[in-house]
PDB file of N, CA and C in Angstrom:
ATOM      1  N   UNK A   1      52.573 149.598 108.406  1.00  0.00           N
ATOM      2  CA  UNK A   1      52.238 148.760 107.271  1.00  0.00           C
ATOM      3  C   UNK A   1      50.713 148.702 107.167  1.00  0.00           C
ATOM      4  N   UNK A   2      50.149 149.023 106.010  1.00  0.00           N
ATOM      5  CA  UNK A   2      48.465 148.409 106.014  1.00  0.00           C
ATOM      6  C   UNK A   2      48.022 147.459 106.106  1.00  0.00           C
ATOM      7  N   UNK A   3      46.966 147.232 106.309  1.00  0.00           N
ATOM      8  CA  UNK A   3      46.046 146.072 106.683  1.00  0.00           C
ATOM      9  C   UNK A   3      46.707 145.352 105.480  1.00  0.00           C
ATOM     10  N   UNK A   4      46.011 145.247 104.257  1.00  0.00           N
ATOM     11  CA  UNK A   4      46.182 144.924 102.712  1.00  0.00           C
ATOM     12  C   UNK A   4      47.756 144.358 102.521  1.00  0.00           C
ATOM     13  N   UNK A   5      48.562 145.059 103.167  1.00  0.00           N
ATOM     14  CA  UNK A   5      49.837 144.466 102.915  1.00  0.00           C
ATOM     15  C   UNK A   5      50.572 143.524 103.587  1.00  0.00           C
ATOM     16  N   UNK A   6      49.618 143.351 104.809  1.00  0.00           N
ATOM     17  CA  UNK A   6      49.893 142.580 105.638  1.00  0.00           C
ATOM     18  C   UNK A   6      49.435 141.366 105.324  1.00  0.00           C
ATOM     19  N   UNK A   7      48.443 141.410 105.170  1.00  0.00           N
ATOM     20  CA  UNK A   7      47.611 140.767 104.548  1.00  0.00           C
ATOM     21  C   UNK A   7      48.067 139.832 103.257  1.00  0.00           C
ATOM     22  N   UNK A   8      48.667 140.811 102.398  1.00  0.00           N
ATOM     23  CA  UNK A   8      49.160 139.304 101.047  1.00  0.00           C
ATOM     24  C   UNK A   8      50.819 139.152 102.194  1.00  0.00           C
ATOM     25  N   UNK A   9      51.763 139.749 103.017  1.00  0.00           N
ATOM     26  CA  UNK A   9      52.036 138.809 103.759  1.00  0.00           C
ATOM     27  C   UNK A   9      52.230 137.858 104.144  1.00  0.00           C
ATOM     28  N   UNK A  10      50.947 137.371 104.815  1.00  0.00           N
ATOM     29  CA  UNK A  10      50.657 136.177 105.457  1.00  0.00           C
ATOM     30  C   UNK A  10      50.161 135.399 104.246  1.00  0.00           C
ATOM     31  N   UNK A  11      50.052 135.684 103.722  1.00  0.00           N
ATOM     32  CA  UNK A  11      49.304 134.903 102.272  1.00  0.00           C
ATOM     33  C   UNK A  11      50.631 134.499 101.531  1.00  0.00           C
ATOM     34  N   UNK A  12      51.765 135.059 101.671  1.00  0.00           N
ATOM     35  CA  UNK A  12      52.834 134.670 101.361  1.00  0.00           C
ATOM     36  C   UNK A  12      53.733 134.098 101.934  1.00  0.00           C
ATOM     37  N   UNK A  13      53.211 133.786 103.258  1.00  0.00           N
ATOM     38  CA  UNK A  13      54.223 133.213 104.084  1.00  0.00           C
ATOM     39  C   UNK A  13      53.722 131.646 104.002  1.00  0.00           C
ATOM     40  N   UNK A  14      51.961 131.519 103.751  1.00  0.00           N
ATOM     41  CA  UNK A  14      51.630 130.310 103.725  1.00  0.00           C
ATOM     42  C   UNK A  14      52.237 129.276 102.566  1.00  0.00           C
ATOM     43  N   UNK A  15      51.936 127.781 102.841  1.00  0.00           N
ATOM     44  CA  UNK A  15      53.140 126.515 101.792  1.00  0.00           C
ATOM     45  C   UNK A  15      51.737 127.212 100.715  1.00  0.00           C
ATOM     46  N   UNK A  16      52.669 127.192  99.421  1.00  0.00           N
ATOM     47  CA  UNK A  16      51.653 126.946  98.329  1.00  0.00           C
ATOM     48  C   UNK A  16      50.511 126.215  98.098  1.00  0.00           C
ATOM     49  N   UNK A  17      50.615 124.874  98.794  1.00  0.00           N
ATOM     50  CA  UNK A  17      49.063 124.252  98.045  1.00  0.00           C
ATOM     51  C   UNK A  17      47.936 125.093  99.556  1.00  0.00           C
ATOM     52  N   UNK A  18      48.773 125.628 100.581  1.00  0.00           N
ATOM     53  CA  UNK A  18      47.553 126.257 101.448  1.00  0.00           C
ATOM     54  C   UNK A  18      47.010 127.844 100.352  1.00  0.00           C
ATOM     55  N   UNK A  19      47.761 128.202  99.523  1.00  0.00           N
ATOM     56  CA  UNK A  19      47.562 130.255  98.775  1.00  0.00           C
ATOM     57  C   UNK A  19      46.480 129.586  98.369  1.00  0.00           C
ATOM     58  N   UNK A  20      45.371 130.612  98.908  1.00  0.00           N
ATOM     59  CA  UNK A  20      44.296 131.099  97.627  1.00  0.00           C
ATOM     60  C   UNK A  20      44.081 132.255  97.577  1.00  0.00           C
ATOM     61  N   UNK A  21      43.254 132.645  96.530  1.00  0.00           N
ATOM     62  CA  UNK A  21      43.324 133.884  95.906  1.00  0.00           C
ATOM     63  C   UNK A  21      42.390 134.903  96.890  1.00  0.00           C
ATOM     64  N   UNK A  22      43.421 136.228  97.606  1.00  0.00           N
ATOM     65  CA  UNK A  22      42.624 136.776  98.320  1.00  0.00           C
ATOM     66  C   UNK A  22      41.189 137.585  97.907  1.00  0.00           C
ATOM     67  N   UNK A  23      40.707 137.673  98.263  1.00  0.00           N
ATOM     68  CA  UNK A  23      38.740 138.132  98.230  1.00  0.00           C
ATOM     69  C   UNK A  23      38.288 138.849  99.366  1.00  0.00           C
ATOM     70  N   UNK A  24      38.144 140.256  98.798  1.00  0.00           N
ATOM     71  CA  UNK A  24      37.534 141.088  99.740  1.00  0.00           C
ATOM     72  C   UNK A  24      36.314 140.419 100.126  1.00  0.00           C
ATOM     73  N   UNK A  25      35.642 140.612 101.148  1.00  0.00           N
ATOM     74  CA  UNK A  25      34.029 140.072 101.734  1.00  0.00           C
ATOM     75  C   UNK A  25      33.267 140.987 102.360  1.00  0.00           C
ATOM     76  N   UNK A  26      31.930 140.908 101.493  1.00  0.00           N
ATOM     77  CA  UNK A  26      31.159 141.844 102.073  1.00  0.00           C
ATOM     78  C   UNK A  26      30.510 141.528 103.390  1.00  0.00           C
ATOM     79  N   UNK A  27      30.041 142.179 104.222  1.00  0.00           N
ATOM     80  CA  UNK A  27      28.974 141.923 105.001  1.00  0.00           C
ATOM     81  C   UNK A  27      27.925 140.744 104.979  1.00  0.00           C
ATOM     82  N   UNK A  28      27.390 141.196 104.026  1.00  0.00           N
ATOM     83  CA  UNK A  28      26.339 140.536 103.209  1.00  0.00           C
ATOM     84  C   UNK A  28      26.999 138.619 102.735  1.00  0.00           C
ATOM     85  N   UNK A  29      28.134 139.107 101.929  1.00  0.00           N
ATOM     86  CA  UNK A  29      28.738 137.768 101.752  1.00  0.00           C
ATOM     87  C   UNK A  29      29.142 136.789 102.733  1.00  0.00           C
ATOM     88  N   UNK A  30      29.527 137.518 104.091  1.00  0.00           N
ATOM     89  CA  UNK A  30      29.797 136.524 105.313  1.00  0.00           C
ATOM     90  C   UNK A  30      28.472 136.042 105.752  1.00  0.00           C
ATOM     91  N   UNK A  31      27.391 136.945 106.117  1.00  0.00           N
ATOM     92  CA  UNK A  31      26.409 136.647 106.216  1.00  0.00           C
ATOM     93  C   UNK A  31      25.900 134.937 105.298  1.00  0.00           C
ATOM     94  N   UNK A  32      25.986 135.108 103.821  1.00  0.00           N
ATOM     95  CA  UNK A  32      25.182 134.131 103.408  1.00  0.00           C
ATOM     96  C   UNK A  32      26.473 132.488 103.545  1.00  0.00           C
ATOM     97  N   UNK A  33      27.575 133.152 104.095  1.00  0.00           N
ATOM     98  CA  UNK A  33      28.438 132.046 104.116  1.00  0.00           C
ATOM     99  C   UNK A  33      27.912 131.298 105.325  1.00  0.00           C
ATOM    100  N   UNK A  34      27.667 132.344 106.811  1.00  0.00           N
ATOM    101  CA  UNK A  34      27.346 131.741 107.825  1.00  0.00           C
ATOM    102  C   UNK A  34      25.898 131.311 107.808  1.00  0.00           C
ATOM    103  N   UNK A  35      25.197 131.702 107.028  1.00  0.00           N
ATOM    104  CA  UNK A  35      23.892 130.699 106.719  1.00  0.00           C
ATOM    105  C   UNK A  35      23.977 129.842 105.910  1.00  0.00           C
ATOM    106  N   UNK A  36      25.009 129.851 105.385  1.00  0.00           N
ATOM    107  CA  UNK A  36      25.237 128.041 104.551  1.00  0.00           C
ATOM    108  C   UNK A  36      26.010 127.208 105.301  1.00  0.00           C
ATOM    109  N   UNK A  37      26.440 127.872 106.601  1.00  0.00           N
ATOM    110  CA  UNK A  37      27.055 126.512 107.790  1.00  0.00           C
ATOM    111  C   UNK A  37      28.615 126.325 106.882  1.00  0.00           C
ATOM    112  N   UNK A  38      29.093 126.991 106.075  1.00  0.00           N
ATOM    113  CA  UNK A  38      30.483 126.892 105.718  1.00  0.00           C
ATOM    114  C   UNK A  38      31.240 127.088 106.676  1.00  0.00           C
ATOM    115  N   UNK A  39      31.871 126.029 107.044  1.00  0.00           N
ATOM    116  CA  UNK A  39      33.321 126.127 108.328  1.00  0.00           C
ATOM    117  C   UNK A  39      33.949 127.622 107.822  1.00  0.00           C
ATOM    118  N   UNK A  40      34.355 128.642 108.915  1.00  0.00           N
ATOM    119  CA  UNK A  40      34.763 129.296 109.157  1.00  0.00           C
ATOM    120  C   UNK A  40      36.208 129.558 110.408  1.00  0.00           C
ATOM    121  N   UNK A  41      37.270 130.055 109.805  1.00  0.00           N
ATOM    122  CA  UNK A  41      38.012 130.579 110.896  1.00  0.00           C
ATOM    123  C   UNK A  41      38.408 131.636 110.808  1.00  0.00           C
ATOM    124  N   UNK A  42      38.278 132.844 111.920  1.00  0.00           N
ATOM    125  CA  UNK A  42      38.202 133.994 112.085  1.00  0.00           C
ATOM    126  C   UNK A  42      39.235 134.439 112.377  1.00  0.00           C
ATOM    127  N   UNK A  43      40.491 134.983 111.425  1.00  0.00           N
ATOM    128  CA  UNK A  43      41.807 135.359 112.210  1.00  0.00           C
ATOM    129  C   UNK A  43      41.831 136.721 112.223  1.00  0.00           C
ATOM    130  N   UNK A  44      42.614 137.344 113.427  1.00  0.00           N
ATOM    131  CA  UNK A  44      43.073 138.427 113.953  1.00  0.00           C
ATOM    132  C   UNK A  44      44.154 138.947 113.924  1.00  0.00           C
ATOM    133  N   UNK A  45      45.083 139.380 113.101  1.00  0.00           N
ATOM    134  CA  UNK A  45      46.491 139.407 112.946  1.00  0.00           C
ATOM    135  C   UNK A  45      46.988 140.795 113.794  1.00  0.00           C
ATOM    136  N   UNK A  46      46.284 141.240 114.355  1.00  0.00           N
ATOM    137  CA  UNK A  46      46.853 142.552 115.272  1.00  0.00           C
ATOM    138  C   UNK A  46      47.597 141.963 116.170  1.00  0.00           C
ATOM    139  N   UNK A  47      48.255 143.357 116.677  1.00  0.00           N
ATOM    140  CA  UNK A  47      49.139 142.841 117.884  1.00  0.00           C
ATOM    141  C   UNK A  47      48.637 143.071 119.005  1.00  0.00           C
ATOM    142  N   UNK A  48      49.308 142.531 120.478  1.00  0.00           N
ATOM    143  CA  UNK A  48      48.880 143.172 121.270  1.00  0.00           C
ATOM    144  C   UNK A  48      48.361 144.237 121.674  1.00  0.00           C
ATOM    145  N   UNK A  49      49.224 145.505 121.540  1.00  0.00           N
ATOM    146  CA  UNK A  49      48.955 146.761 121.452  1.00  0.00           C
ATOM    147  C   UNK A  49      47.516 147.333 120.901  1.00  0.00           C
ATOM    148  N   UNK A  50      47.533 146.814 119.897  1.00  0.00           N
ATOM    149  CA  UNK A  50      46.169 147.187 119.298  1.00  0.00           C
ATOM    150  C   UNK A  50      45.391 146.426 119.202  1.00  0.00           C
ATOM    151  N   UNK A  51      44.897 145.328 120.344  1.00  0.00           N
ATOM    152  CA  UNK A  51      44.065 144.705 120.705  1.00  0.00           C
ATOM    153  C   UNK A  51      43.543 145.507 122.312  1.00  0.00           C
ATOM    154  N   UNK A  52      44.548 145.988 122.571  1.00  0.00           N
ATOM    155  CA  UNK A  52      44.188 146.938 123.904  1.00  0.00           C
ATOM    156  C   UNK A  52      42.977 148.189 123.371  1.00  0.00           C
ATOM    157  N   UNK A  53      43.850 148.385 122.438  1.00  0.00           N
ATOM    158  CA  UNK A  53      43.706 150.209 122.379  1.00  0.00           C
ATOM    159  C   UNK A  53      42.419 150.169 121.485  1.00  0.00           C
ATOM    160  N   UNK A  54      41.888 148.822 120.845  1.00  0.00           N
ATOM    161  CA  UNK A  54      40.815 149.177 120.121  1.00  0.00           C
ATOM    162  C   UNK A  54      39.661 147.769 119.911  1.00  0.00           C
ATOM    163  N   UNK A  55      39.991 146.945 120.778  1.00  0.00           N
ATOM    164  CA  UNK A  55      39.147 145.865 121.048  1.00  0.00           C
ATOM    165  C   UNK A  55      39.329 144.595 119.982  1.00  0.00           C
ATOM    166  N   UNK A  56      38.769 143.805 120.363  1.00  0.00           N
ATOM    167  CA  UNK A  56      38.514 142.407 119.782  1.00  0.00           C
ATOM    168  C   UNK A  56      37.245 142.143 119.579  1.00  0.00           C
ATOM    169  N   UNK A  57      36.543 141.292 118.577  1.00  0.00           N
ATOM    170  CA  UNK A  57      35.173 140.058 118.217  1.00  0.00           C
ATOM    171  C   UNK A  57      35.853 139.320 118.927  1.00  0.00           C
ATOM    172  N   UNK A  58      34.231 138.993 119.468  1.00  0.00           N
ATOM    173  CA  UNK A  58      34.363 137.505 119.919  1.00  0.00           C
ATOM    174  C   UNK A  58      34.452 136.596 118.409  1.00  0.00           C
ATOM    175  N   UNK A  59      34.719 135.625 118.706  1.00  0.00           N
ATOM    176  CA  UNK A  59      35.242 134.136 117.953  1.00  0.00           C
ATOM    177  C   UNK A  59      36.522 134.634 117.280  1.00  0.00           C
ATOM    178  N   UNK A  60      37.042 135.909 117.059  1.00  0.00           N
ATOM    179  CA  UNK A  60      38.662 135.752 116.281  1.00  0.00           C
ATOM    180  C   UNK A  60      39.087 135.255 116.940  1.00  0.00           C
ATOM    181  N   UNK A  61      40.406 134.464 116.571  1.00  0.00           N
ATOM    182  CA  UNK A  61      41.724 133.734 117.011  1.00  0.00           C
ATOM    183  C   UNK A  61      42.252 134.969 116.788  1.00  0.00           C
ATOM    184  N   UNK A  62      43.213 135.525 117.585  1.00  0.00           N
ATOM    185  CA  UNK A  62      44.533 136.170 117.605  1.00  0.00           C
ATOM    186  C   UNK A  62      45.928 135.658 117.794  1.00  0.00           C
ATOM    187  N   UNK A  63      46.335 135.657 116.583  1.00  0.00           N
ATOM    188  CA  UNK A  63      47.640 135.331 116.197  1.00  0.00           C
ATOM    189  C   UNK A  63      48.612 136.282 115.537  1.00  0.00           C
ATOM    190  N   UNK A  64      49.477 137.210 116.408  1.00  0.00           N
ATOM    191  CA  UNK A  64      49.777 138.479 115.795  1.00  0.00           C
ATOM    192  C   UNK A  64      50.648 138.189 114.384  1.00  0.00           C
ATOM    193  N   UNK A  65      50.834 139.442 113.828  1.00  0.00           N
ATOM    194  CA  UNK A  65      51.589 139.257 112.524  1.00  0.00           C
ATOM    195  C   UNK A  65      52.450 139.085 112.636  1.00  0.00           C
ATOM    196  N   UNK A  66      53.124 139.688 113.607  1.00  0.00           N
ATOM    197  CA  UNK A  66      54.994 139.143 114.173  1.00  0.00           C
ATOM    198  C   UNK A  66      55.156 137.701 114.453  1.00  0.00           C
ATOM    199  N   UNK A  67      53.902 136.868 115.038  1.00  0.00           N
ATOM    200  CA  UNK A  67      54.140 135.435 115.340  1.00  0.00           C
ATOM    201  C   UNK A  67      53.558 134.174 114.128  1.00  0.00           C
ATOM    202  N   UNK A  68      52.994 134.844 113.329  1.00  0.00           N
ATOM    203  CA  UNK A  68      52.010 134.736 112.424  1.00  0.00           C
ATOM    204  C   UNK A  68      53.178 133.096 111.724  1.00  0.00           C
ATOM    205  N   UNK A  69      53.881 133.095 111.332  1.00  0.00           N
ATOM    206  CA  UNK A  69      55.071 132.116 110.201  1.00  0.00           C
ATOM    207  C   UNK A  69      54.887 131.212 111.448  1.00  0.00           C
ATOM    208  N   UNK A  70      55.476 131.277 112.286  1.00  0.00           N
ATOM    209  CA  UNK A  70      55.532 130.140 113.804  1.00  0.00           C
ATOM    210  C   UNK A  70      54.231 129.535 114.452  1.00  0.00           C
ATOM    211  N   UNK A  71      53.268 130.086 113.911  1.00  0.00           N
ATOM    212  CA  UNK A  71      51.501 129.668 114.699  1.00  0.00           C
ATOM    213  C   UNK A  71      50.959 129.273 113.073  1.00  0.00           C
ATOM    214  N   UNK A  72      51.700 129.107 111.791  1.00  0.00           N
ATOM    215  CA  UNK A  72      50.462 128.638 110.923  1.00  0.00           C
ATOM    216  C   UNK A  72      50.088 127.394 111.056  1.00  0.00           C
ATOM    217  N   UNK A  73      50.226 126.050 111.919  1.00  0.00           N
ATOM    218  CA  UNK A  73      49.421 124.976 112.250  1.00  0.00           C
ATOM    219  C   UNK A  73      48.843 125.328 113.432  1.00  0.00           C
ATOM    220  N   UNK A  74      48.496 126.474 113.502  1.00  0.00           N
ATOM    221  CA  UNK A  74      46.979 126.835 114.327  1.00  0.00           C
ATOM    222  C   UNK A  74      45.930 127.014 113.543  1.00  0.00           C
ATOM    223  N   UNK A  75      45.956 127.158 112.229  1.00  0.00           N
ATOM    224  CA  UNK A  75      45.119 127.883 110.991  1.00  0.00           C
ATOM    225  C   UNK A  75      44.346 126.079 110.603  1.00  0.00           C
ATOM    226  N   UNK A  76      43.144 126.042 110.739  1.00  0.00           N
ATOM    227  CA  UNK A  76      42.486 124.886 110.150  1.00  0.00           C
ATOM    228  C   UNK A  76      42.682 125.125 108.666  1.00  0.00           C
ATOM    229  N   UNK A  77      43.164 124.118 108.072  1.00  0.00           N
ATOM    230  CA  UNK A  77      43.224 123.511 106.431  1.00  0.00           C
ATOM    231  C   UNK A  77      41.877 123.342 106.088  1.00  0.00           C
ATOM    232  N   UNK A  78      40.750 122.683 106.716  1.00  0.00           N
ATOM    233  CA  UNK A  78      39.470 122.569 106.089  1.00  0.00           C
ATOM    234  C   UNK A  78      38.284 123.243 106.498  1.00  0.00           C
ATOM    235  N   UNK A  79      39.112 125.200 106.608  1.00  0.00           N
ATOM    236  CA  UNK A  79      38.186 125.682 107.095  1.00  0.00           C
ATOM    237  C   UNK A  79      38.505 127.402 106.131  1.00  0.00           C
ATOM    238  N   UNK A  80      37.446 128.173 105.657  1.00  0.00           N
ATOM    239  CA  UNK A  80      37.416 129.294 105.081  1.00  0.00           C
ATOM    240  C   UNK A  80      38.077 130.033 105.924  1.00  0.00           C
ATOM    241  N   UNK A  81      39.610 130.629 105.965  1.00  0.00           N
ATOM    242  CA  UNK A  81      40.086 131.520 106.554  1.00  0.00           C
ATOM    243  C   UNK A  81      39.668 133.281 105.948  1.00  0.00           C
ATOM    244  N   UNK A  82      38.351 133.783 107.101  1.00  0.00           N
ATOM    245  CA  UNK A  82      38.524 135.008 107.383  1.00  0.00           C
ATOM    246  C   UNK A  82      39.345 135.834 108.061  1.00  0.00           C
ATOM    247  N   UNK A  83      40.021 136.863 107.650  1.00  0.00           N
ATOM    248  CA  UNK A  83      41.444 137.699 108.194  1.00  0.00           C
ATOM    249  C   UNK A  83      40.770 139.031 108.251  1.00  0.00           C
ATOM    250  N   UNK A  84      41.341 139.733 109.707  1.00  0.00           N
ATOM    251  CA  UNK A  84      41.274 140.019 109.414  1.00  0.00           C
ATOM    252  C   UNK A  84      42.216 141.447 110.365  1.00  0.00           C
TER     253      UNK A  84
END
């Protein structure tokens, strides 16, 4: 499955008043988010497997896509969810 599809996914698995409209992000755009001190949470939807075989950032949360419906009150409500 692709990233992208996984991706509206989880965007579909979330309650409605959590959907917003997904938005690619540039570099540049995270950048001026994290210099405006906008709460950020950094999710990781890989799985194990490919957390081995090709590493992790520091600060993602990893919450795989298979567990993803059962861990969404791990996801802060008053915080910009980056996925990725």
């Amino acid at each position: 499955m692709h990233r992208r599809s996984m991706l509206a996914t989880f965007f579909a698995a979330l309650p409605l008043s959590c959907q917003a409209q997904e938005k690619e992000l540039s570099a540049d755009g995270l950048k001026d988010l994290i210099d405006k001190k906008v709460k950020l949470f950094f999710l990781d939807v890989r799985e194990p497997k490919e957390l081995e075989e090709l590493g992790t950032i520091e600060g993602y949360v990893n919450i795989p896509m298979s567990q993803l419906e059962s861990r969404l009150n791990e996801i802060p409500k008053d915080a910009l969810l980056v996925a990725g």
